[in-house]
N, C-alpha and C. Protein backbone atom coordinates (compact mmCIF):
# COMPACT_ATOMS: atom_id res chain seq x y z
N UNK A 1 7.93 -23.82 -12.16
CA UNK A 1 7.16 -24.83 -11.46
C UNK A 1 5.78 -24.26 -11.13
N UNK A 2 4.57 -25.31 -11.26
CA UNK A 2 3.23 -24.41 -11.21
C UNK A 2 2.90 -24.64 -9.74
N UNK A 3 1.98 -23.82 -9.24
CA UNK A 3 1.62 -23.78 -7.69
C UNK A 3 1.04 -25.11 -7.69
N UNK A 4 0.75 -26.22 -8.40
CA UNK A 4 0.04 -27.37 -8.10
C UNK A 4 1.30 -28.51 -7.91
N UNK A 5 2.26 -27.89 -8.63
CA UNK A 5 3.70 -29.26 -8.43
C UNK A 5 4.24 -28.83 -7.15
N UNK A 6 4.45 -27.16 -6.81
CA UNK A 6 4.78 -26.62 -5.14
C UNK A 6 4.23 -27.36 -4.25
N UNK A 7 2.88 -27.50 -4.46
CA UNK A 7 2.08 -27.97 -3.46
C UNK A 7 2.49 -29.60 -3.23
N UNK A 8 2.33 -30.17 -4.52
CA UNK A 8 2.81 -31.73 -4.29
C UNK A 8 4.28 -31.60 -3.73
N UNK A 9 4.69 -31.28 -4.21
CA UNK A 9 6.59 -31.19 -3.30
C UNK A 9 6.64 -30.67 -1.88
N UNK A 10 5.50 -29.82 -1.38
CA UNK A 10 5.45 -29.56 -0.01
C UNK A 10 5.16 -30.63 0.76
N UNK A 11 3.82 -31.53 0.18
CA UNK A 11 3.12 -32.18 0.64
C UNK A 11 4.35 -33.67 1.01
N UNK A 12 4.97 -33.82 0.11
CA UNK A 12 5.80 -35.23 -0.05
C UNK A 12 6.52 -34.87 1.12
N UNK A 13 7.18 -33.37 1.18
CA UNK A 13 8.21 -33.34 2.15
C UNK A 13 7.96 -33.40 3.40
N UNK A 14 6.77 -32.93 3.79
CA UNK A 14 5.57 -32.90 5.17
C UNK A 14 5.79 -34.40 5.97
N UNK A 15 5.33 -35.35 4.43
CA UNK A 15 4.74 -36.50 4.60
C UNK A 15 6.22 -37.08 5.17
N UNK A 16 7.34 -36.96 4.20
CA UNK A 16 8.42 -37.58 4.80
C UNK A 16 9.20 -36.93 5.93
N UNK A 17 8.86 -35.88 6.58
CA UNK A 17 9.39 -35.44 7.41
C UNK A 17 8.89 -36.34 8.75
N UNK A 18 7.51 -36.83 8.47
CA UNK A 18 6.40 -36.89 9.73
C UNK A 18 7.54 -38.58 9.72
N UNK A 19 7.02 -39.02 8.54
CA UNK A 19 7.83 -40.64 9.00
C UNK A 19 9.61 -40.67 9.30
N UNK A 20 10.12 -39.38 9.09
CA UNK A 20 11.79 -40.11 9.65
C UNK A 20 11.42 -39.21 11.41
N UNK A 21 10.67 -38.50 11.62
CA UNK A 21 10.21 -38.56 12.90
C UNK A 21 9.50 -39.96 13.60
N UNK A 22 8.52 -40.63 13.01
CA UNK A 22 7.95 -41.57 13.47
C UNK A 22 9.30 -42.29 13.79
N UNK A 23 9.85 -42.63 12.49
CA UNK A 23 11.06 -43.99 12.72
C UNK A 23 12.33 -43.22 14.08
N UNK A 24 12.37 -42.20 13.93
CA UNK A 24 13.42 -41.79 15.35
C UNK A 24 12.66 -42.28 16.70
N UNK A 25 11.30 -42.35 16.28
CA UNK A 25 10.51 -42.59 17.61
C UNK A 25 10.75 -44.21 18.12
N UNK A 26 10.91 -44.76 17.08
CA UNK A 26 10.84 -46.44 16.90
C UNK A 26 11.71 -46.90 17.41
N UNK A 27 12.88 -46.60 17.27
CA UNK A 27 13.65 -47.87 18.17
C UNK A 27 14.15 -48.93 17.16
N UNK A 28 13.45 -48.72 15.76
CA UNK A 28 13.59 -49.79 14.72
C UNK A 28 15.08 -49.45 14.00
N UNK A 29 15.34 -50.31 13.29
CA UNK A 29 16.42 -50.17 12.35
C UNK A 29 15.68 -49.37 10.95
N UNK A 30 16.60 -49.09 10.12
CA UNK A 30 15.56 -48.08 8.83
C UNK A 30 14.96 -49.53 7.88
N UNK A 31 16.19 -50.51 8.24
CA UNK A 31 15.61 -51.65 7.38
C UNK A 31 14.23 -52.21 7.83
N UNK A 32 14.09 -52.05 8.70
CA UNK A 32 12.88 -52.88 9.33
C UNK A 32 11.65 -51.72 9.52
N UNK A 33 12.12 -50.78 9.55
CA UNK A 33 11.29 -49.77 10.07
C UNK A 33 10.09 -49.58 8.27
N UNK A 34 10.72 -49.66 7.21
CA UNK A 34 10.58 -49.38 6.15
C UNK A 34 10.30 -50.60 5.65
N UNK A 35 10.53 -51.86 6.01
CA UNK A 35 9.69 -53.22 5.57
C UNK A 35 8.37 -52.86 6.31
N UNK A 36 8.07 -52.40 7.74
CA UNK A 36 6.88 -52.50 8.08
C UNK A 36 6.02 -51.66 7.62
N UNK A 37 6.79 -50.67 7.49
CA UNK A 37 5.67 -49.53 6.84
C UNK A 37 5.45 -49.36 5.11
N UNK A 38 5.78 -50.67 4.71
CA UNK A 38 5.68 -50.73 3.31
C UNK A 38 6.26 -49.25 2.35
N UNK A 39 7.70 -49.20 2.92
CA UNK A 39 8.52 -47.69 2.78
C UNK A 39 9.66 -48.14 1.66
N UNK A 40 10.20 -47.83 0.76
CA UNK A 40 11.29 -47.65 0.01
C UNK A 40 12.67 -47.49 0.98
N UNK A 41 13.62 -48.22 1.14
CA UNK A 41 14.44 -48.10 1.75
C UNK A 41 15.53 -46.70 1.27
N UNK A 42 15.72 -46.91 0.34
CA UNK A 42 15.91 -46.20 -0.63
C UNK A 42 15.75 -44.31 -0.86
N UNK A 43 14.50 -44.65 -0.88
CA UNK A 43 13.67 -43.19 -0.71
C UNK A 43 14.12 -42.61 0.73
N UNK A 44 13.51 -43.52 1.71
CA UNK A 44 13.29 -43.08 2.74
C UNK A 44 15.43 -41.99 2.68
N UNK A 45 16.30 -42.97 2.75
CA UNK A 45 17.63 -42.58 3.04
C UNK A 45 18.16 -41.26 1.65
N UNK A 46 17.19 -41.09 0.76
CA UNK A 46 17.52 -39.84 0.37
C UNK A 46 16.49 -38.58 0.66
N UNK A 47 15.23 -39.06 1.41
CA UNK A 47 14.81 -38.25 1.95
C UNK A 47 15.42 -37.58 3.30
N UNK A 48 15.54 -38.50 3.74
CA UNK A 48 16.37 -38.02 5.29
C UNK A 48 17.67 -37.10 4.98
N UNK A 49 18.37 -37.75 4.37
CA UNK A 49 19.40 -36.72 3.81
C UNK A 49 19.52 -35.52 3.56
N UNK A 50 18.25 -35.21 2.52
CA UNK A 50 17.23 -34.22 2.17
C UNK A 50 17.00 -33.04 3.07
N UNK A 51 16.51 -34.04 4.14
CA UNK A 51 16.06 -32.97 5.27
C UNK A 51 17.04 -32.67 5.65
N UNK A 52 18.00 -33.65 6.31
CA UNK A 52 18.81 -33.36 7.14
C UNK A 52 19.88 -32.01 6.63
N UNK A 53 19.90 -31.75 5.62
CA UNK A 53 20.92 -30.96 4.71
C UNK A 53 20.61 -29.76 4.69
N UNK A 54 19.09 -29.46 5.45
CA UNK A 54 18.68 -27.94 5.63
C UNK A 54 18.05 -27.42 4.57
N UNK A 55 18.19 -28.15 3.33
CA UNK A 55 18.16 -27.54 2.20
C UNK A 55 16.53 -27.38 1.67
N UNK A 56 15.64 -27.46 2.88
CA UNK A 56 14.28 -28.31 2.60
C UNK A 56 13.32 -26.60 2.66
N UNK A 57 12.09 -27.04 1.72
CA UNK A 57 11.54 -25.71 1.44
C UNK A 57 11.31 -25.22 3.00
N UNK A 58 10.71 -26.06 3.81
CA UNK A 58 10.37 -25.63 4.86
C UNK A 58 10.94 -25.16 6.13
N UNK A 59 12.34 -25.08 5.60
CA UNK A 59 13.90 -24.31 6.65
C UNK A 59 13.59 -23.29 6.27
N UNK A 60 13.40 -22.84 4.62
CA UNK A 60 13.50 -21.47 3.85
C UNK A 60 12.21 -20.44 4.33
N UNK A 61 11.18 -21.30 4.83
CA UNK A 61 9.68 -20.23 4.98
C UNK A 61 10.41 -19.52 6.02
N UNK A 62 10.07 -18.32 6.26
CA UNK A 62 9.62 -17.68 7.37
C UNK A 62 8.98 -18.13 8.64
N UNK A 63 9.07 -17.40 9.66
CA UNK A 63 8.28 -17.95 11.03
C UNK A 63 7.51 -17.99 10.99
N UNK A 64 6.85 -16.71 10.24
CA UNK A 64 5.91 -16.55 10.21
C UNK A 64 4.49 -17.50 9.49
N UNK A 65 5.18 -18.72 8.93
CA UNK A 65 3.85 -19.06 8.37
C UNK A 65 3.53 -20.56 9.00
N UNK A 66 2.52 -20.64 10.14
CA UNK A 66 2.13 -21.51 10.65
C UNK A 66 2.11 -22.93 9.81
N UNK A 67 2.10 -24.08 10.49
CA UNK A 67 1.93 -25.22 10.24
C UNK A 67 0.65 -25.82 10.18
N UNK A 68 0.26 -26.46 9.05
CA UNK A 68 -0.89 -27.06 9.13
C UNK A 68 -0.79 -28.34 9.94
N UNK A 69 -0.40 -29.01 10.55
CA UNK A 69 0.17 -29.80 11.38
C UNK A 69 -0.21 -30.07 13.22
N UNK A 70 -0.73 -31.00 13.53
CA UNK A 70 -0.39 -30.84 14.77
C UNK A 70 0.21 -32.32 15.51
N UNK A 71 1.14 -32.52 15.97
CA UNK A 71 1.85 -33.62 16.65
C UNK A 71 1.00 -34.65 17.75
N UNK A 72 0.69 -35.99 16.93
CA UNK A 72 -0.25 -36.37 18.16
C UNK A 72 0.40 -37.79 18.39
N UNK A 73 0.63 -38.45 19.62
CA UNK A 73 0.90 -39.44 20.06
C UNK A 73 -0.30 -40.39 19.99
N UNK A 74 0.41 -41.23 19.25
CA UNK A 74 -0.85 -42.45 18.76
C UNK A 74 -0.17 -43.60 19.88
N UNK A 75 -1.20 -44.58 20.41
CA UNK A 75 -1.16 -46.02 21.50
C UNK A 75 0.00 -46.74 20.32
N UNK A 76 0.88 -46.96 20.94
CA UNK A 76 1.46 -48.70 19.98
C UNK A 76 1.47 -49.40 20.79
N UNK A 77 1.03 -50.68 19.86
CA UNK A 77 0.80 -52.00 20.25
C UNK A 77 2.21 -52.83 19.59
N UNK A 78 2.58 -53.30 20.35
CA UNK A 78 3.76 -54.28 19.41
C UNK A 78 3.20 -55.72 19.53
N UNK A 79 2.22 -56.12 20.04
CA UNK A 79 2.04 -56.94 20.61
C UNK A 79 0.70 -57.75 19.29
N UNK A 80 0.86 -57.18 18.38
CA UNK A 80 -0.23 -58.04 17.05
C UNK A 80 0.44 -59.64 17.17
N UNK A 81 -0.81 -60.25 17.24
CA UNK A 81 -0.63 -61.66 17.31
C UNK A 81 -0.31 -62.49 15.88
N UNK A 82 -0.90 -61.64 14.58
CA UNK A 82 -1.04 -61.82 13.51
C UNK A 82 -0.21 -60.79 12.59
N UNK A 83 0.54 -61.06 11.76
CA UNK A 83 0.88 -60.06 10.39
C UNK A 83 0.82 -60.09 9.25
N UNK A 84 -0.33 -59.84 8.40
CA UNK A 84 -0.22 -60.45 6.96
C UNK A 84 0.51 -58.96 5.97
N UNK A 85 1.20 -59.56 5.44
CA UNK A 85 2.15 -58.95 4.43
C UNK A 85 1.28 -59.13 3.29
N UNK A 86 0.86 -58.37 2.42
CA UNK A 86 -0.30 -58.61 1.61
C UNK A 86 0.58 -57.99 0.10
N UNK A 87 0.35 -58.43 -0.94
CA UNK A 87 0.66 -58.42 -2.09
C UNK A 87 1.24 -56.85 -2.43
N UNK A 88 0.41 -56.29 -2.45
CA UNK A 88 0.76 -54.88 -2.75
C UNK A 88 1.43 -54.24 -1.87
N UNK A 89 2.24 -54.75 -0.78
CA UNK A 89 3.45 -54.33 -0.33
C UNK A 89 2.90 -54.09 1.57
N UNK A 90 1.99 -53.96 1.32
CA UNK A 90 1.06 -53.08 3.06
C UNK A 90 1.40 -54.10 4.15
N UNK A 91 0.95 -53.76 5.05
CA UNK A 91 1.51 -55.04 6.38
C UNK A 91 0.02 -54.80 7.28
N UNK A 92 -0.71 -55.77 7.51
CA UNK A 92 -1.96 -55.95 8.08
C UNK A 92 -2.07 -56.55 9.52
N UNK A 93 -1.82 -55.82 10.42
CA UNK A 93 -1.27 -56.33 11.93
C UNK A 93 -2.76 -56.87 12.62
N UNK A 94 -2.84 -57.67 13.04
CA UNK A 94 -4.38 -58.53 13.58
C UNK A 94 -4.24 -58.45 14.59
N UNK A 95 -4.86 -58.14 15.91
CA UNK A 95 -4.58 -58.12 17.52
C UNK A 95 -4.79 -59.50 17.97
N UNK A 96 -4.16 -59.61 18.74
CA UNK A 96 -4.60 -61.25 19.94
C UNK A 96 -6.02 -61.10 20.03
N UNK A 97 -6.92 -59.86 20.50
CA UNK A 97 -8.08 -60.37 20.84
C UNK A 97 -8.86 -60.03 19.74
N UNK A 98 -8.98 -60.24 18.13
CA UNK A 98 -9.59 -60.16 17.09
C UNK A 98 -9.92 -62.00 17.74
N UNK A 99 -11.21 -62.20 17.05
CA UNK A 99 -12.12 -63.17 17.23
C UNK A 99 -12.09 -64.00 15.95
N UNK A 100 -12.51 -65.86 15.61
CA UNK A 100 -12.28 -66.01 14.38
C UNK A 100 -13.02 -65.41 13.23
N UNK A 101 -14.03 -65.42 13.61
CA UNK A 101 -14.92 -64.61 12.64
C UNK A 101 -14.54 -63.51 11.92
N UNK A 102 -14.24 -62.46 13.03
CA UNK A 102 -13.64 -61.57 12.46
C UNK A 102 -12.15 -61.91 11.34
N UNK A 103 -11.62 -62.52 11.91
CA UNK A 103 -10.20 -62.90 10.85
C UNK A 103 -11.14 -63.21 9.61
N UNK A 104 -11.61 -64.57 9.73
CA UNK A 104 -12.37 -65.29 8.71
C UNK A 104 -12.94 -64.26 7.65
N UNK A 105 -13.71 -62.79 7.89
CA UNK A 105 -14.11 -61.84 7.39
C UNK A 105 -12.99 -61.46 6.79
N UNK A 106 -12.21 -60.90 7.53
CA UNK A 106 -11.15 -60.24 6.85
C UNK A 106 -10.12 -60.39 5.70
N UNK A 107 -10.18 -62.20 5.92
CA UNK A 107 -9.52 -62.61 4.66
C UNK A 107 -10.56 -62.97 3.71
N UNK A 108 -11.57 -62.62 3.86
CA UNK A 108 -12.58 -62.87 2.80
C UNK A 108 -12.76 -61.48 1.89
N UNK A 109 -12.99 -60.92 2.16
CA UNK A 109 -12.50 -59.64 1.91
C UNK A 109 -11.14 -59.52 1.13
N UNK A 110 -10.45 -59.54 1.65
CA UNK A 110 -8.97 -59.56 1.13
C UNK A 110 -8.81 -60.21 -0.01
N UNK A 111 -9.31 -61.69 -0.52
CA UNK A 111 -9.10 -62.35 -1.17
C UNK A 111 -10.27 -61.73 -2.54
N UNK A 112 -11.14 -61.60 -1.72
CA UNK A 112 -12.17 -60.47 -2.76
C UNK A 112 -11.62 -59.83 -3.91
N UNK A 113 -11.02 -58.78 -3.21
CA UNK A 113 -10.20 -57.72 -3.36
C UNK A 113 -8.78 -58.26 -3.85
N UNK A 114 -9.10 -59.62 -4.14
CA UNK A 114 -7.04 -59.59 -4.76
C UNK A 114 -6.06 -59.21 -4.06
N UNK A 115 -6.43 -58.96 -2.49
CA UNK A 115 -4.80 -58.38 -2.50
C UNK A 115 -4.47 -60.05 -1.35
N UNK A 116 -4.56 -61.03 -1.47
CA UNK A 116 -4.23 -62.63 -1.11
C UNK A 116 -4.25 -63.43 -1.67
């Protein structure tokens, strides 16, 4: 395996480690948790597995080698007044106090762009 496929296989595992943390944070079901985040249901439950099995490069490092990583608590809002589910799978949450204009922009844009 070349140090550029290591790196992508670190990176995937990082990435999926961070989201079955997010989703423990959630409160969500995996089904729902993974419709919103435009996630593979699928994936997600053989990633977790994955991890969970120890078997993951990043059990095997040493202590010694720091994390590029740092853990930050982001605001959630559950409270989007709007959700557009947009073609290519993404979920576009609109706040109560977005203005029409602003919407009006946004799906102008969107529709631009093909993804409405």
């Amino acid at each position: 395996m070349s140090s550029k496929q290591a790196k992508s296989n670190d990176e995937r595992e990082q990435f999926w480690q961070m989201v079955i943390e997010i989703w423990q944070d959630s409160d969500m079901s995996v089904s729902k948790f993974c419709k919103a985040e435009g996630l593979s249901e699928g994936t997600f439950y053989n990633w977790r597995k994955k991890l969970a099995g120890g078997c993951s490069r990043r059990n095997k490092k040493t202590a010694r080698s720091p994390s590029a990583f740092i853990e930050v608590a982001l605001p959630r809002s559950d409270h989007a007044a709007l959700e557009l589910v947009l073609c290519s799978g993404n979920t576009l949450r609109i706040s109560s106090t977005a203005d029409n204009k602003t919407l009006s922009n946004v799906i102008s844009v969107l529709r631009q762009a093909g993804l409405c």
